[in-house]
Protein backbone atom coordinates (compact mmCIF):
# COMPACT_ATOMS: atom_id res chain seq x y z
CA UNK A 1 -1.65 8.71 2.60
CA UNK A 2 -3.14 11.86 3.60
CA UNK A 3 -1.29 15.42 2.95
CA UNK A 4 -1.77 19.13 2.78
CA UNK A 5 -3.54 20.33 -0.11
CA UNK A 6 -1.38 21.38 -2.33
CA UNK A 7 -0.83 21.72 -6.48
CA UNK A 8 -3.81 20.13 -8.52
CA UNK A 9 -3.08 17.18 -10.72
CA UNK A 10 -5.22 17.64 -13.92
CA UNK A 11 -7.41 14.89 -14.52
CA UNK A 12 -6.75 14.11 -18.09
CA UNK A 13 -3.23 13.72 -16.78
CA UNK A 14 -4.14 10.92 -14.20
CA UNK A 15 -6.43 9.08 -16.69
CA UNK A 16 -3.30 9.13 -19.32
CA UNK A 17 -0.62 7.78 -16.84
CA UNK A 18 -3.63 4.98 -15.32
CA UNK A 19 -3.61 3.79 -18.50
CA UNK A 20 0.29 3.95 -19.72
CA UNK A 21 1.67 1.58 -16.77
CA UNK A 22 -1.26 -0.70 -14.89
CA UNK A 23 -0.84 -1.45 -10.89
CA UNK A 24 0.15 -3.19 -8.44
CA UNK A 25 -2.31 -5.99 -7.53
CA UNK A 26 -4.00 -5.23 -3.73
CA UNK A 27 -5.16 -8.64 -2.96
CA UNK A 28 -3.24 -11.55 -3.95
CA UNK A 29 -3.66 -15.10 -6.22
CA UNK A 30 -5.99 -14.44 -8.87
CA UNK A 31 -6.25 -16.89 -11.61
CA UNK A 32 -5.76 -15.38 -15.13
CA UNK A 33 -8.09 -15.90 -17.79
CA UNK A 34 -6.85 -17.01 -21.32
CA UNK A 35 -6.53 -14.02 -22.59
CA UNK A 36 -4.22 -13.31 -19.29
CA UNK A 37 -6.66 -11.29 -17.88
CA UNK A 38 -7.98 -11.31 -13.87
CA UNK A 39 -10.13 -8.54 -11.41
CA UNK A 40 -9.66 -9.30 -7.86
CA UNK A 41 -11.49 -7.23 -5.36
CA UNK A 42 -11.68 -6.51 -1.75
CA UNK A 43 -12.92 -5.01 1.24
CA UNK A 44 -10.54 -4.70 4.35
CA UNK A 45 -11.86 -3.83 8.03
CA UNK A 46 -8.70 -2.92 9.79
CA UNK A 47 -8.66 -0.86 13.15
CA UNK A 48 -7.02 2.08 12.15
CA UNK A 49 -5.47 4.04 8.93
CA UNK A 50 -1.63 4.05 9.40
CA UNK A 51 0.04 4.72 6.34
CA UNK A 52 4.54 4.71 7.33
CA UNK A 53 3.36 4.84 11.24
CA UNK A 54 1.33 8.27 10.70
CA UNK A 55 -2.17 7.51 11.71
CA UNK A 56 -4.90 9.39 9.72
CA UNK A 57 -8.25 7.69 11.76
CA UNK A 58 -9.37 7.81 15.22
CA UNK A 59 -11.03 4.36 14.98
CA UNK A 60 -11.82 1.65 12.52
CA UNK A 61 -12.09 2.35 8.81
CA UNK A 62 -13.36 0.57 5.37
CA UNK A 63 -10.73 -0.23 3.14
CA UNK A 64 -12.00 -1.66 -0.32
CA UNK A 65 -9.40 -2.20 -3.15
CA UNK A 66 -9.88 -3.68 -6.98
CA UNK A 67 -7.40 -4.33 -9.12
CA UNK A 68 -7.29 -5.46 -12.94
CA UNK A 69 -4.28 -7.75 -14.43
CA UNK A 70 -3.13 -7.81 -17.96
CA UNK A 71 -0.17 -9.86 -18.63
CA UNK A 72 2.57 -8.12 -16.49
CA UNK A 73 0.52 -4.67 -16.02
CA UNK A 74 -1.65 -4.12 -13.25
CA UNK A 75 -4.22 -0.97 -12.46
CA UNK A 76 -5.47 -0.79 -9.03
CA UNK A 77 -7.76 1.70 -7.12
CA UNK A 78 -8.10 2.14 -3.41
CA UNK A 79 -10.21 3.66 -1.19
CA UNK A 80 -10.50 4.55 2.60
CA UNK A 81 -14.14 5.03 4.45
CA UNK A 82 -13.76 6.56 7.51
CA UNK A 83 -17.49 5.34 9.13
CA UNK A 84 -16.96 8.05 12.19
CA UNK A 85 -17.52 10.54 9.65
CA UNK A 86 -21.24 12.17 7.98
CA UNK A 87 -22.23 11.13 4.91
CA UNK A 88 -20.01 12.09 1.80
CA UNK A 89 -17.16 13.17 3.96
CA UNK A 90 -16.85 9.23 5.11
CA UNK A 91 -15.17 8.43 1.87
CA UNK A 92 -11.69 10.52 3.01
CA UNK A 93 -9.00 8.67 0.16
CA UNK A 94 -8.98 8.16 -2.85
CA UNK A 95 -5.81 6.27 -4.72
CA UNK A 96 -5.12 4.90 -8.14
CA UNK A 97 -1.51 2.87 -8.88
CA UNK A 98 -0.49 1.34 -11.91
CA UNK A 99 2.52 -0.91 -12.43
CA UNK A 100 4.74 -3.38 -14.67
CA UNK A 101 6.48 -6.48 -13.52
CA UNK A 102 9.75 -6.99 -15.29
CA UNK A 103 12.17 -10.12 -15.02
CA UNK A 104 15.49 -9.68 -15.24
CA UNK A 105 16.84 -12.58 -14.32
CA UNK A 106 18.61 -12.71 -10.55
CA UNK A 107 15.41 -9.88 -10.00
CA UNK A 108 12.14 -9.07 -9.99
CA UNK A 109 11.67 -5.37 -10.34
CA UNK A 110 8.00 -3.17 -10.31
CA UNK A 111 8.26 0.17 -11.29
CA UNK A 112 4.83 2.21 -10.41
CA UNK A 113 3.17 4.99 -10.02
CA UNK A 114 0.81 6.22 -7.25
CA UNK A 115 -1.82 8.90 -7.38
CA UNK A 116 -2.98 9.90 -4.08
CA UNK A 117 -6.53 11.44 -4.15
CA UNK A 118 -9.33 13.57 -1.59
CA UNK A 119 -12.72 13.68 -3.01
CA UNK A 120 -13.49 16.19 -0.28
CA UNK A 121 -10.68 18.42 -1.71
CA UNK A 122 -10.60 17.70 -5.24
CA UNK A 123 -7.92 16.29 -7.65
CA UNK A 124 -4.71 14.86 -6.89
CA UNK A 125 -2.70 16.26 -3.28
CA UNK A 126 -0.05 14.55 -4.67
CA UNK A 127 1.97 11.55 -6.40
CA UNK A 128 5.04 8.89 -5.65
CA UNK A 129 6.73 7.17 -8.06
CA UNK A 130 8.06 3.79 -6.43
CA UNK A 131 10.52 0.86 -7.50
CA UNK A 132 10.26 -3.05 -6.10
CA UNK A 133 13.26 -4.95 -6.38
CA UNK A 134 13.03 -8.38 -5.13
CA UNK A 135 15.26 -11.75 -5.13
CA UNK A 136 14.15 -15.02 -4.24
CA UNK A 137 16.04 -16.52 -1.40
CA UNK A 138 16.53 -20.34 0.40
CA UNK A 139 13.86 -21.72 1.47
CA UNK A 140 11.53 -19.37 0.22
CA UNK A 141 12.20 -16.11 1.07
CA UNK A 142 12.48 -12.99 -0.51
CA UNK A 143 14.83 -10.23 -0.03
CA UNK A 144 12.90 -6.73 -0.75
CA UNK A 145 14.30 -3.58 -1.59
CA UNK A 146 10.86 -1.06 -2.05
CA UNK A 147 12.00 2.69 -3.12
CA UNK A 148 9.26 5.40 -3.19
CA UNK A 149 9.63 9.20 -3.61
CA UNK A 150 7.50 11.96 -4.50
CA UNK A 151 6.95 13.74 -7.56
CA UNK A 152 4.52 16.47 -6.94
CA UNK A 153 3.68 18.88 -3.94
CA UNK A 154 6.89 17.42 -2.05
CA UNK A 155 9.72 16.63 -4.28
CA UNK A 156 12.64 15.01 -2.02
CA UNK A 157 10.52 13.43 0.05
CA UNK A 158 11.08 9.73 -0.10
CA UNK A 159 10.70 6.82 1.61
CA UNK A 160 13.09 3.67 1.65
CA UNK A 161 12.10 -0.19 2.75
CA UNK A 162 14.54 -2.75 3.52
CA UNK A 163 12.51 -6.32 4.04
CA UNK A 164 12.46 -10.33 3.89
CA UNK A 165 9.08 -11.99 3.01
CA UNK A 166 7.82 -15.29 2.71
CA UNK A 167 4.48 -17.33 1.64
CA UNK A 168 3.14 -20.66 2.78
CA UNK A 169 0.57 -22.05 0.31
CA UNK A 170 -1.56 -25.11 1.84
CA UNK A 171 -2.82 -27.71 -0.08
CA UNK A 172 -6.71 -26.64 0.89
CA UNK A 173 -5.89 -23.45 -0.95
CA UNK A 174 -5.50 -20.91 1.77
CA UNK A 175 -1.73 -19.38 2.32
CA UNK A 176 -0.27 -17.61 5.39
CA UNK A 177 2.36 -14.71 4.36
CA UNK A 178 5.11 -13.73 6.52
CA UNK A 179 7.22 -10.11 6.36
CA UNK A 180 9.77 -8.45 8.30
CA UNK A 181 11.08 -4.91 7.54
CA UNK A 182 12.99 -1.73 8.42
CA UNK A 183 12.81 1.51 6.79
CA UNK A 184 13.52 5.33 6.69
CA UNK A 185 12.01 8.36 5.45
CA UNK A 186 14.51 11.45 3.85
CA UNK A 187 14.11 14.31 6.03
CA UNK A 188 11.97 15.87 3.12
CA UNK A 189 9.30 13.31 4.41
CA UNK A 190 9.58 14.55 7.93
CA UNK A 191 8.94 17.98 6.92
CA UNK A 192 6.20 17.54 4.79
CA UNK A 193 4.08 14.97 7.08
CA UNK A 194 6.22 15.53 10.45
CA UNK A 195 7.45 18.72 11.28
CA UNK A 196 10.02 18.98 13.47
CA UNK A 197 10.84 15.43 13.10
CA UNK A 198 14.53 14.25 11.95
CA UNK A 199 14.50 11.72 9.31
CA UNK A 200 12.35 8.81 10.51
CA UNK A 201 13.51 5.29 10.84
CA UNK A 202 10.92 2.36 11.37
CA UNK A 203 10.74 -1.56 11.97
CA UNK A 204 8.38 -3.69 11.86
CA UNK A 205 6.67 -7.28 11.13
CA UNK A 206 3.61 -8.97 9.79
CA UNK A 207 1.45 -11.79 8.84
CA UNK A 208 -1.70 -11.98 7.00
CA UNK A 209 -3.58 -15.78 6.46
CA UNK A 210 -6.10 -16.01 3.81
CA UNK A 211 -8.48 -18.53 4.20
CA UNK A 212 -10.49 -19.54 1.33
CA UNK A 213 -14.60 -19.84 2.21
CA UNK A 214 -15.78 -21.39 -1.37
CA UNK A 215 -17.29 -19.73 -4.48
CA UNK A 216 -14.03 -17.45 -5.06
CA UNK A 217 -14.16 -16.10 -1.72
CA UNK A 218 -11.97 -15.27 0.99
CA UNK A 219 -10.96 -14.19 4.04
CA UNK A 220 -8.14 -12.35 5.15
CA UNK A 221 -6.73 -12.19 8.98
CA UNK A 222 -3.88 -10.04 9.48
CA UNK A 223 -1.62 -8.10 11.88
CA UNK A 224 0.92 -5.19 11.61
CA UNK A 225 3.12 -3.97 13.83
CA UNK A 226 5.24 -1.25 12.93
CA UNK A 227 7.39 1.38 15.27
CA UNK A 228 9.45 4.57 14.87
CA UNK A 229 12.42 3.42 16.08
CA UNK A 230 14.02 6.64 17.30
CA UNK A 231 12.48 8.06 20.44
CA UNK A 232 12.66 11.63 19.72
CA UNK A 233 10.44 11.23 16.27
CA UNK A 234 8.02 8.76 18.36
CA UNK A 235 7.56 11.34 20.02
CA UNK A 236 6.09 14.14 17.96
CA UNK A 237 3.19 11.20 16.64
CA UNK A 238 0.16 12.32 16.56
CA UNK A 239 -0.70 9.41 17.44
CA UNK A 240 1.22 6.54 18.17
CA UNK A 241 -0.31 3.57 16.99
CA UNK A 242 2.42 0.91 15.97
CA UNK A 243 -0.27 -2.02 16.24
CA UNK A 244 -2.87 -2.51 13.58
CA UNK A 245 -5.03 -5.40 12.96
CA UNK A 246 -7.63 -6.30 10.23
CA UNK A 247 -10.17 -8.41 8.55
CA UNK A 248 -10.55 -8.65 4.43
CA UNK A 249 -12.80 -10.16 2.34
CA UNK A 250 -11.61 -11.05 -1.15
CA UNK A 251 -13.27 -12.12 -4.15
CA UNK A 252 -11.19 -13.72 -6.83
């Protein structure tokens, strides 16, 4: 996500929270080591940066992602390389989430934190804090219930996903994923990243396959499509780009 500059985030405060709830895992299926410890990584080639429809590239950008596990805590850090741009300015986004997976029984719930950070600006623009609920489903599905709202330069603004997902894991390792969703933003979120905009409503669908290539590798297809369903906040995009596709390699 990119945003006005805004209120500074100290950096002793970002390290602190990092390490009081880990993240979300990035890239999927890593195998834990005994101690119930795994790092995946991964570098994603998609053809544009749309973060909730809002583009924020011309062209194609450099996604890479890393993410420790620990148990049910996960820290994760996420970057965006924007190769149109001169030297340092290329590296546009920085993020860092952290995360804890709780069962409690009928659900799955994530609570998390998400630090969204400019090198180009300095410290934090801002910060969401964002809860998963999921239930498994027939079949295989999952019913998804993803709640995120912000906590620093725009309180109020939040940002509510309604979804079903589902995962195919093939015997030769690989796995094709599945998801379907609709979602709206408060009209805090329109002001602060659409102005003029009433509250935004979107639906979408995707599927990503990842294909494993040998020696912990692998590679990662996938396609998004995701539209502002009402006509008169379609309208005020930027740019309206409802179609992305991409390209990841993963090491577990």
């Amino acid at each position: 996500m990119i945003a006005s500059p805004g209120h500074r985030l100290p950096l002793a405060a970002l390290l602190v929270a990092c390490a009081v709830l880990p993240a979300r895992a990035m890239s999927a299926e890593a195998e834990p080591d005994r101690a119930g410890r795994s790092v995946t990584a991964e570098v994603d080639v998609v053809s544009r940066y749309v973060w909730r429809t809002l583009a924020y590239s011309d062209g194609v950008v450099v996604q890479p992602s890393a993410t420790l596990v620990a148990g049910h805590a996960e820290l994760s850090v996420w970057a965006n390389v924007d190769p149109s741009l001169l030297g340092s300015e290329r590296l546009t986004e920085v993020d860092y989430s952290a995360a804890w997976g709780l069962d409690l029984g009928l659900l799955e719930a994530t609570p998390s934190v998400v630090f969204y950070t400019y090198p180009q600006v300095g410290g934090a623009s801002t910060g969401e804090l964002q809860l998963e609920l999921r239930r498994g489903m027939a079949d295989g599905w999952s019913a998804v219930v993803r709640y995120a709202t912000d906590v620093f330069d725009y309180p109020g603004a939040s940002f509510t996903t309604f979804g079903l997902d589902r995962e195919w894991t093939f015997t030769s390792g690989g796995s094709l994923a599945l998801t379907a969703q609709t979602g709206r933003g408060s009209r805090r979120f329109s002001d602060a990243y659409l102005p003029g905009s009433p509250a935004m409503s979107v639906a979408g669908v995707g599927a990503s396959w990842t294909v494993p290539v040998g020696r912990g590798w692998s590679v990662r297809p996938h396609v998004d499509w995701l539209e502002v369903v009402d006509a008169e906040a379609r309208d005020l995009l930027p740019a309206h780009t409802p179609l992305t596709l991409g390209i990841a390699l993963g090491r577990l």
